[in-house]
Structures are given as C-alpha cells and as structure tokens.
PDB file of N, CA and C in Angstrom:
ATOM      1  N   UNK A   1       0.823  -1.189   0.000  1.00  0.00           N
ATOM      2  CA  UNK A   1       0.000   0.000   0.000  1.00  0.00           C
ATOM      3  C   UNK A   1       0.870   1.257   0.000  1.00  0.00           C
ATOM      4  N   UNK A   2       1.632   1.416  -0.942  1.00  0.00           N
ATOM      5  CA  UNK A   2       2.662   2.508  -0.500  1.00  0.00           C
ATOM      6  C   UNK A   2       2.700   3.107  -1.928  1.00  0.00           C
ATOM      7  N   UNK A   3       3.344   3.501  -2.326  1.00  0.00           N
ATOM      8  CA  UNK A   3       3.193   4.572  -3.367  1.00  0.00           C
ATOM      9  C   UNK A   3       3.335   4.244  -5.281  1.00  0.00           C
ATOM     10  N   UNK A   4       3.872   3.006  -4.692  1.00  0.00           N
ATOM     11  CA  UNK A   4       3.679   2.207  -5.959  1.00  0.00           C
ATOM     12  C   UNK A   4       2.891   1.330  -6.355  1.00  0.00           C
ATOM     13  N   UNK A   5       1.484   1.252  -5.321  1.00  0.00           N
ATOM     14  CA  UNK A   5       0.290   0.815  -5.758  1.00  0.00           C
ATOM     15  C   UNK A   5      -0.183   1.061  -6.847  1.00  0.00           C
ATOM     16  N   UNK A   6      -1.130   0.077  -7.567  1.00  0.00           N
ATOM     17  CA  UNK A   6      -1.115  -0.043  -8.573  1.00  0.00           C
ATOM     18  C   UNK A   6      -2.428   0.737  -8.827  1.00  0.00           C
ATOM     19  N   UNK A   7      -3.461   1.468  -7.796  1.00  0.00           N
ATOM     20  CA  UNK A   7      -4.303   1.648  -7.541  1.00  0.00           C
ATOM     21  C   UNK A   7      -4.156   3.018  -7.370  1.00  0.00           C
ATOM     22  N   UNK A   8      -3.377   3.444  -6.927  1.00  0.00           N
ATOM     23  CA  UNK A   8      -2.615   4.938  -7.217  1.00  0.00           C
ATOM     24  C   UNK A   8      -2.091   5.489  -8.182  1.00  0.00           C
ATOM     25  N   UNK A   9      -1.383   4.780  -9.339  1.00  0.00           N
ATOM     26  CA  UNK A   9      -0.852   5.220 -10.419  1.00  0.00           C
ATOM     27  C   UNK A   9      -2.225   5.181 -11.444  1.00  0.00           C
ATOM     28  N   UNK A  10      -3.377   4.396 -11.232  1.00  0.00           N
ATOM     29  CA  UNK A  10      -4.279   4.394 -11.969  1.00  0.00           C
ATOM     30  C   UNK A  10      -4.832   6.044 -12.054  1.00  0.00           C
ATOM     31  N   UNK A  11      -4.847   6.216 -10.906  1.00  0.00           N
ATOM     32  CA  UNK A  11      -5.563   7.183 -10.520  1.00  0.00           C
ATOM     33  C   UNK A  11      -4.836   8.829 -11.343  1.00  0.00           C
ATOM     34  N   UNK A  12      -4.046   8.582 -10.759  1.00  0.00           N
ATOM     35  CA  UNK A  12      -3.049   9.822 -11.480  1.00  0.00           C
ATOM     36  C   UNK A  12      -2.922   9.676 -13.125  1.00  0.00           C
ATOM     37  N   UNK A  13      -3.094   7.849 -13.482  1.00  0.00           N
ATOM     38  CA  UNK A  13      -3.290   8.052 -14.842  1.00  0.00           C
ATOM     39  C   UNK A  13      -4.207   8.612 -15.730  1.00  0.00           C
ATOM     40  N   UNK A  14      -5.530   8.289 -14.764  1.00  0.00           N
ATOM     41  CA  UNK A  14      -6.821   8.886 -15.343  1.00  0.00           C
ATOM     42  C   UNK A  14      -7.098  10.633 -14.984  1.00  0.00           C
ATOM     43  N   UNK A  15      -6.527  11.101 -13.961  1.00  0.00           N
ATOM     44  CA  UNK A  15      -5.981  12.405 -14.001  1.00  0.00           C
ATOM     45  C   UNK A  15      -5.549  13.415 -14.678  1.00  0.00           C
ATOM     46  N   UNK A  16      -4.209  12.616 -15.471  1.00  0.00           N
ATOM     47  CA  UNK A  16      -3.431  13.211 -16.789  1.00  0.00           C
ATOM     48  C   UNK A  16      -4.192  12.992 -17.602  1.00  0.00           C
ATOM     49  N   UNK A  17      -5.032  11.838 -18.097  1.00  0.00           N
ATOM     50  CA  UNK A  17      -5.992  12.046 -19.246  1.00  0.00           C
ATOM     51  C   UNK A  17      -6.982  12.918 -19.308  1.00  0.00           C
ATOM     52  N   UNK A  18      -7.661  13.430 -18.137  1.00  0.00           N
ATOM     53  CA  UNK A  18      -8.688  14.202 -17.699  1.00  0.00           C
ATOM     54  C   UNK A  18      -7.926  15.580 -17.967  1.00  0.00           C
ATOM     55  N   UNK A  19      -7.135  16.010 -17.550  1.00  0.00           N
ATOM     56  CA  UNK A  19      -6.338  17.420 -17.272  1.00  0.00           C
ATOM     57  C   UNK A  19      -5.707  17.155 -19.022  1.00  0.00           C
ATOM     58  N   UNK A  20      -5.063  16.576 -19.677  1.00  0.00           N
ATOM     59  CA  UNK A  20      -4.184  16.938 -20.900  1.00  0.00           C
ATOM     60  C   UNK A  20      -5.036  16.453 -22.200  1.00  0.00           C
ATOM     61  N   UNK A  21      -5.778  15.317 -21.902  1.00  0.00           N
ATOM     62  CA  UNK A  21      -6.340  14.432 -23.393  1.00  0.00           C
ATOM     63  C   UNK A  21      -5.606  13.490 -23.634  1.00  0.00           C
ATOM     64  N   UNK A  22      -6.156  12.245 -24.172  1.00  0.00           N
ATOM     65  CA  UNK A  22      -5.067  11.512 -24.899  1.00  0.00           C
ATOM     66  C   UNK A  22      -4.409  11.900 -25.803  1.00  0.00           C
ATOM     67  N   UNK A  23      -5.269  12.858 -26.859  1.00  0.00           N
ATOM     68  CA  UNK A  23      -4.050  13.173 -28.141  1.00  0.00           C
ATOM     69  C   UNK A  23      -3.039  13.769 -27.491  1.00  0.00           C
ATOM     70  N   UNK A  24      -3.372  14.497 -26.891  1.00  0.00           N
ATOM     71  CA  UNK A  24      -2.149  15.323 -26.478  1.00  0.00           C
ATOM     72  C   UNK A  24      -0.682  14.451 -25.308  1.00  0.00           C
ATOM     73  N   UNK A  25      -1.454  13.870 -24.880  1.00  0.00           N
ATOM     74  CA  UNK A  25      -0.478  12.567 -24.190  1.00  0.00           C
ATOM     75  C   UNK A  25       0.071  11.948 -24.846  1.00  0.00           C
ATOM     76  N   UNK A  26      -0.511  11.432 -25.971  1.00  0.00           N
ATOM     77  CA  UNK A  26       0.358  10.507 -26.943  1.00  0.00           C
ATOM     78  C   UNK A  26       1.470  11.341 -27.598  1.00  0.00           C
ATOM     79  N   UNK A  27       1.268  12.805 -27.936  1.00  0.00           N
ATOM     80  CA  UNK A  27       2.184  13.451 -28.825  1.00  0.00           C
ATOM     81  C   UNK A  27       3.296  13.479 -28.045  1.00  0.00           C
ATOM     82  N   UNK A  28       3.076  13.983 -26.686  1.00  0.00           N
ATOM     83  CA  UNK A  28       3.926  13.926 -25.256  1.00  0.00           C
ATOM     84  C   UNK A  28       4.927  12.844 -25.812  1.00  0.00           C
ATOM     85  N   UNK A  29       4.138  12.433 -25.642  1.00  0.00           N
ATOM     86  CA  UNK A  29       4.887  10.847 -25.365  1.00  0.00           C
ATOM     87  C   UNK A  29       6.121  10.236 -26.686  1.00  0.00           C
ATOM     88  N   UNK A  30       5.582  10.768 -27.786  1.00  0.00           N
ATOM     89  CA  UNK A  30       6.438  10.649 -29.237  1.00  0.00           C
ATOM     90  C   UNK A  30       7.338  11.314 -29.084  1.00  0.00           C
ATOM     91  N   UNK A  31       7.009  12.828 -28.695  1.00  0.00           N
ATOM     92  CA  UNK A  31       8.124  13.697 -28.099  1.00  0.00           C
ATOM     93  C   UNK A  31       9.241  13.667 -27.802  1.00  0.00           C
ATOM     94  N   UNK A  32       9.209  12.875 -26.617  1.00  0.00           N
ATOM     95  CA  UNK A  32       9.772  12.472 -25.363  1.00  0.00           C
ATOM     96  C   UNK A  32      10.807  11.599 -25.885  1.00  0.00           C
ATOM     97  N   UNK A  33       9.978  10.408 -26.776  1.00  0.00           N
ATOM     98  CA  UNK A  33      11.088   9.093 -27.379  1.00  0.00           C
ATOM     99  C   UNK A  33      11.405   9.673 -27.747  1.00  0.00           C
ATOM    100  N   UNK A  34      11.100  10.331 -29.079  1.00  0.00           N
ATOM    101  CA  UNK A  34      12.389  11.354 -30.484  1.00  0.00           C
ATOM    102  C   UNK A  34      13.196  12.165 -30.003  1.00  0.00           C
ATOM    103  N   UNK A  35      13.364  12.179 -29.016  1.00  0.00           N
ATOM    104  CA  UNK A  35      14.579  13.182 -27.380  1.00  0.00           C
ATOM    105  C   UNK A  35      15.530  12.439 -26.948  1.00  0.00           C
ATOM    106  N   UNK A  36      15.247  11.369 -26.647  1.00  0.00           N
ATOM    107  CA  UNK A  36      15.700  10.574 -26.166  1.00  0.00           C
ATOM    108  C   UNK A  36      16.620   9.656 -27.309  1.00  0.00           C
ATOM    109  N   UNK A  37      16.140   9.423 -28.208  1.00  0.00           N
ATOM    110  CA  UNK A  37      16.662   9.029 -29.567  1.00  0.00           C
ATOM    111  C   UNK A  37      17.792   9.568 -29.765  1.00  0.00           C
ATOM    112  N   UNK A  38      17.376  10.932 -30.372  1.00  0.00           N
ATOM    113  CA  UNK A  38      18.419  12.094 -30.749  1.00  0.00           C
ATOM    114  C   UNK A  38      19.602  12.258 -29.597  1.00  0.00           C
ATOM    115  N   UNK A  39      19.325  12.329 -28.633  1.00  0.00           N
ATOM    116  CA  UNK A  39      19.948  12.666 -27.413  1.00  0.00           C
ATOM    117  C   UNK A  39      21.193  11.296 -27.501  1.00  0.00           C
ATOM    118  N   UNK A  40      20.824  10.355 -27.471  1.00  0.00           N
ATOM    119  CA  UNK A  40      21.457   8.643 -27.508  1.00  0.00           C
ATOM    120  C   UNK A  40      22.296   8.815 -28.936  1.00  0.00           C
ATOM    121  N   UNK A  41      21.686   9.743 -29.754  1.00  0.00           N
ATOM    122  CA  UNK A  41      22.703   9.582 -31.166  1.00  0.00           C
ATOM    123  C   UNK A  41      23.657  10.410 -31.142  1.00  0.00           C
ATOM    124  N   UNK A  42      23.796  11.526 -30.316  1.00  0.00           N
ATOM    125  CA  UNK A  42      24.851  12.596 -30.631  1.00  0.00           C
ATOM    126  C   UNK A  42      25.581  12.291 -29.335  1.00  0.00           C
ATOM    127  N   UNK A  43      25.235  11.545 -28.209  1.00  0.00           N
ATOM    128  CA  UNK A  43      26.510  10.960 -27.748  1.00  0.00           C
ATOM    129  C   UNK A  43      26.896   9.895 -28.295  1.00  0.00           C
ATOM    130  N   UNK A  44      26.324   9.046 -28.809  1.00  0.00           N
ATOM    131  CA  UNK A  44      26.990   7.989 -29.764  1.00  0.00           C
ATOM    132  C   UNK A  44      27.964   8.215 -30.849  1.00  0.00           C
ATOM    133  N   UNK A  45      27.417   9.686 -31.754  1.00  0.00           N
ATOM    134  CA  UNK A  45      28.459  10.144 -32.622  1.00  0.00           C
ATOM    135  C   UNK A  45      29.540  10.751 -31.773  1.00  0.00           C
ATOM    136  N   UNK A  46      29.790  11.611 -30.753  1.00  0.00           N
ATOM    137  CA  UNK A  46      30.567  12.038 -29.782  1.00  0.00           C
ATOM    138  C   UNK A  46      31.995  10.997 -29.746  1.00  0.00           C
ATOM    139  N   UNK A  47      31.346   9.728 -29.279  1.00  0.00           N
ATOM    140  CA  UNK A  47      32.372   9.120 -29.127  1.00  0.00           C
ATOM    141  C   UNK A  47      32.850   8.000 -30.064  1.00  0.00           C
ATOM    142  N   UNK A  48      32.255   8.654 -31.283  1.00  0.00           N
ATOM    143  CA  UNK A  48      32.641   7.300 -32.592  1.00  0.00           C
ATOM    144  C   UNK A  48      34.234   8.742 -33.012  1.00  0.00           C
ATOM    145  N   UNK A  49      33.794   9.578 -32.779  1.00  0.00           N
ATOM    146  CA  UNK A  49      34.867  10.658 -33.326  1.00  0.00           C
ATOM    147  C   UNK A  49      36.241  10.656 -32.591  1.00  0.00           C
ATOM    148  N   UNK A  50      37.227  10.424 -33.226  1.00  0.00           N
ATOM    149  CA  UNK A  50      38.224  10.659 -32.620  1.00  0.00           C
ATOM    150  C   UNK A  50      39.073  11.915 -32.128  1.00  0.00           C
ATOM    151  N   UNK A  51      39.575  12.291 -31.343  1.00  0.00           N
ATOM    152  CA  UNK A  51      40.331  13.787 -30.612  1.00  0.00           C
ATOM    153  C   UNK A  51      41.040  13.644 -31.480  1.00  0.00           C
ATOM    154  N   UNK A  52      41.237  15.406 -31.810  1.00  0.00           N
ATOM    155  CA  UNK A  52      42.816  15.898 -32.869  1.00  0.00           C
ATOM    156  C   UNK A  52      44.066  15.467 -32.234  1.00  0.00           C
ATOM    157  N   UNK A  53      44.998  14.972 -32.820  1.00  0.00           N
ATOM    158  CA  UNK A  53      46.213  14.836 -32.014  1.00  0.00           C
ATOM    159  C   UNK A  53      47.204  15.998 -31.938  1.00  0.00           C
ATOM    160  N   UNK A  54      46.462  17.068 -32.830  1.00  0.00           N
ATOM    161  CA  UNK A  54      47.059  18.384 -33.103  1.00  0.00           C
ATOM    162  C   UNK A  54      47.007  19.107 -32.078  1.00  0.00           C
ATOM    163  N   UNK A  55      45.729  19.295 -31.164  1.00  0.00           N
ATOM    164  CA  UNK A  55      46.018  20.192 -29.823  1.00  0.00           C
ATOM    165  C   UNK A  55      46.706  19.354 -28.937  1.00  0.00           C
ATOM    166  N   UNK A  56      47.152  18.279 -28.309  1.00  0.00           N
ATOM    167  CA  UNK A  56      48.178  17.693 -27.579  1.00  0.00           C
ATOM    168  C   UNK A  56      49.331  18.117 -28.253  1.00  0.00           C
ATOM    169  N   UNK A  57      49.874  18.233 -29.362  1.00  0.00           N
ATOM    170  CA  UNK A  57      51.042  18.491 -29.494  1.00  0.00           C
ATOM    171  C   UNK A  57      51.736  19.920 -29.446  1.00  0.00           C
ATOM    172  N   UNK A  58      50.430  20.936 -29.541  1.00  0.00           N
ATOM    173  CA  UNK A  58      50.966  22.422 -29.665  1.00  0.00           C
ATOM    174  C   UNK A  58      50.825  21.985 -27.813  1.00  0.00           C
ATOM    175  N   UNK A  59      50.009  21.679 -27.377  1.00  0.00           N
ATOM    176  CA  UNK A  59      49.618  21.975 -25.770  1.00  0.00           C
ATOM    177  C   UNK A  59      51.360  21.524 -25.260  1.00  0.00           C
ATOM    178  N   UNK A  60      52.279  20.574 -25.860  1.00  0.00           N
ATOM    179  CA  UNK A  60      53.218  19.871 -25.515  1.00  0.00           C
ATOM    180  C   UNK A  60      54.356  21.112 -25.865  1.00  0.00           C
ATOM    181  N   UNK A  61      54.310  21.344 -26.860  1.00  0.00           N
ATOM    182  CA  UNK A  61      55.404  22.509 -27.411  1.00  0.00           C
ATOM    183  C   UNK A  61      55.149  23.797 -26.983  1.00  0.00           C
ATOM    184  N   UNK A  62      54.081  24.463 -26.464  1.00  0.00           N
ATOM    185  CA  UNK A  62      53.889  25.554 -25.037  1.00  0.00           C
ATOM    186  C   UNK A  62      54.603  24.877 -24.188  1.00  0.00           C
ATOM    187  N   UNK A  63      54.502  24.242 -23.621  1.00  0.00           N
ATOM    188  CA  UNK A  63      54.837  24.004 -22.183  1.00  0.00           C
ATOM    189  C   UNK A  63      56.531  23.637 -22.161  1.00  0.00           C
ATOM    190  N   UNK A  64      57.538  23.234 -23.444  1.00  0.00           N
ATOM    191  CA  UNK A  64      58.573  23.081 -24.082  1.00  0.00           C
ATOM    192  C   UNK A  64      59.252  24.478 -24.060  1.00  0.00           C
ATOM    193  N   UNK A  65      58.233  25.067 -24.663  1.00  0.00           N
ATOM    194  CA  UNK A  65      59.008  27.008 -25.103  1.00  0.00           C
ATOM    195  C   UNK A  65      58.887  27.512 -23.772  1.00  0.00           C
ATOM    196  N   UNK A  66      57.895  27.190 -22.538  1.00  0.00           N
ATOM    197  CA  UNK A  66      57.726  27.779 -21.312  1.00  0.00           C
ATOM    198  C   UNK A  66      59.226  27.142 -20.532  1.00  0.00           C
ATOM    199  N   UNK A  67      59.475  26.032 -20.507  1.00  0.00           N
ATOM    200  CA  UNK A  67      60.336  25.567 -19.683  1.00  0.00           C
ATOM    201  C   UNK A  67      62.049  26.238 -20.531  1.00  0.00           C
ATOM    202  N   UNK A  68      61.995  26.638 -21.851  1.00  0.00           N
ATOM    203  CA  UNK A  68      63.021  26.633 -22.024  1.00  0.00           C
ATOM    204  C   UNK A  68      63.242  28.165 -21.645  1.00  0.00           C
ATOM    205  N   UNK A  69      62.412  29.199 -21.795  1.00  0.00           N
ATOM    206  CA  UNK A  69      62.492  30.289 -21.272  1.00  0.00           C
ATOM    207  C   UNK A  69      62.303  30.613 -19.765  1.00  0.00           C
ATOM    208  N   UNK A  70      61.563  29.874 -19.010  1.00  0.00           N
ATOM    209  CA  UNK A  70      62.197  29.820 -17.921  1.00  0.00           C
ATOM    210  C   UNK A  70      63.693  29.320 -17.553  1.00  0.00           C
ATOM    211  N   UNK A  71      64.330  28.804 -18.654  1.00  0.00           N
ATOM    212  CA  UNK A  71      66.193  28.665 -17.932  1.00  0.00           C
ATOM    213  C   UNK A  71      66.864  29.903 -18.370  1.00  0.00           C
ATOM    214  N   UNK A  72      66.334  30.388 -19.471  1.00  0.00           N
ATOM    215  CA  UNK A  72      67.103  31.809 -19.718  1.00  0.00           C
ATOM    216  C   UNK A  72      66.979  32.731 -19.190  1.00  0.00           C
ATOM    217  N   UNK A  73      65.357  33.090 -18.459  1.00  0.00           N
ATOM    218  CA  UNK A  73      65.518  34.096 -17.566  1.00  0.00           C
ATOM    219  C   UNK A  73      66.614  33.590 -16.033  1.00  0.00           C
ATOM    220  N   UNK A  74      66.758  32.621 -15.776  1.00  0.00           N
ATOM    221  CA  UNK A  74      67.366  31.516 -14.626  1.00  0.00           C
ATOM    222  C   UNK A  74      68.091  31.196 -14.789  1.00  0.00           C
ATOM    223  N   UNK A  75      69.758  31.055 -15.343  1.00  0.00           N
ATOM    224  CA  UNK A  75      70.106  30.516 -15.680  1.00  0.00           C
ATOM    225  C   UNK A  75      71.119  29.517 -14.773  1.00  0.00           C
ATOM    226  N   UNK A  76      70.935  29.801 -13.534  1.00  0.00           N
ATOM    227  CA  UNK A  76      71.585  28.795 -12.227  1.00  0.00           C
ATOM    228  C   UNK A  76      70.639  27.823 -11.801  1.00  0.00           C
ATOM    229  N   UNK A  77      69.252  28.057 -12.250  1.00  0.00           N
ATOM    230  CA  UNK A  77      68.848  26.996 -11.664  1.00  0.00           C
ATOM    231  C   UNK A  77      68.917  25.438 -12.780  1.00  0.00           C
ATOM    232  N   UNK A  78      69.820  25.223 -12.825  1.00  0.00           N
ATOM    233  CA  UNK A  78      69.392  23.821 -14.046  1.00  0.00           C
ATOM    234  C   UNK A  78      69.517  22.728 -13.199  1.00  0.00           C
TER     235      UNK A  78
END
C-alpha cells in the first residue's frame, strides 16, 4: 500500500488524461522518445569521433618554449 500501488498510479493516470487528453499525451509521449533518440545519437556520434592529435602536441610545445624560457631568464637553476 505505499506509493507504488497499482491503484494509485491508476488514478493519477486517469488524471493526466482528464487534465491533458489523450491526443495530447500521446504526442507527449512521441516527443519524449524522439529526445531521447536524438539525445542517444549525438553521444553515440561524440564518441565514434576521434580527438585531434594536433592540440596535444601544440599543448606539448607551449609548455617546451615555457620551460626553455624559464632557464634563460634563470640561468643557475638547471
């Protein structure tokens, strides 16, 4: 008898039909899947795509030109 009675969700079901309509529930409801669809496909394409290997390597050669100009302004600390 608790909130997942089956006797309770009836109730709220016939509720939403009363308050929205079925047509309009069903469109809801198409909605909702074709969201969910779309949503499932563009993280799916997300990770069929592979990362540039081009920003790791400039990100690598900053941090190369940073360390080498930090010894020239420094030049005791090596």
């Amino acid at each position: 008898m608790g909130v997942f009675d089956w006797k309770h969700w009836l109730v709220v079901l016939i509720v939403a039909v009363l308050l929205f309509g079925s047509k309009r529930l069903k469109h809801l409801g198409a909605d909702l899947g074709e969201s969910i669809k779309g949503f499932r496909r563009s993280v799916n394409s997300e990770d069929d795509v592979p990362a540039p290997a081009v920003a790791s390597a400039r990100v690598e050669g900053e941090a190369r030109e940073a360390q080498h100009a930090a010894r020239e302004e420094h030049p005791g600390n090596r």
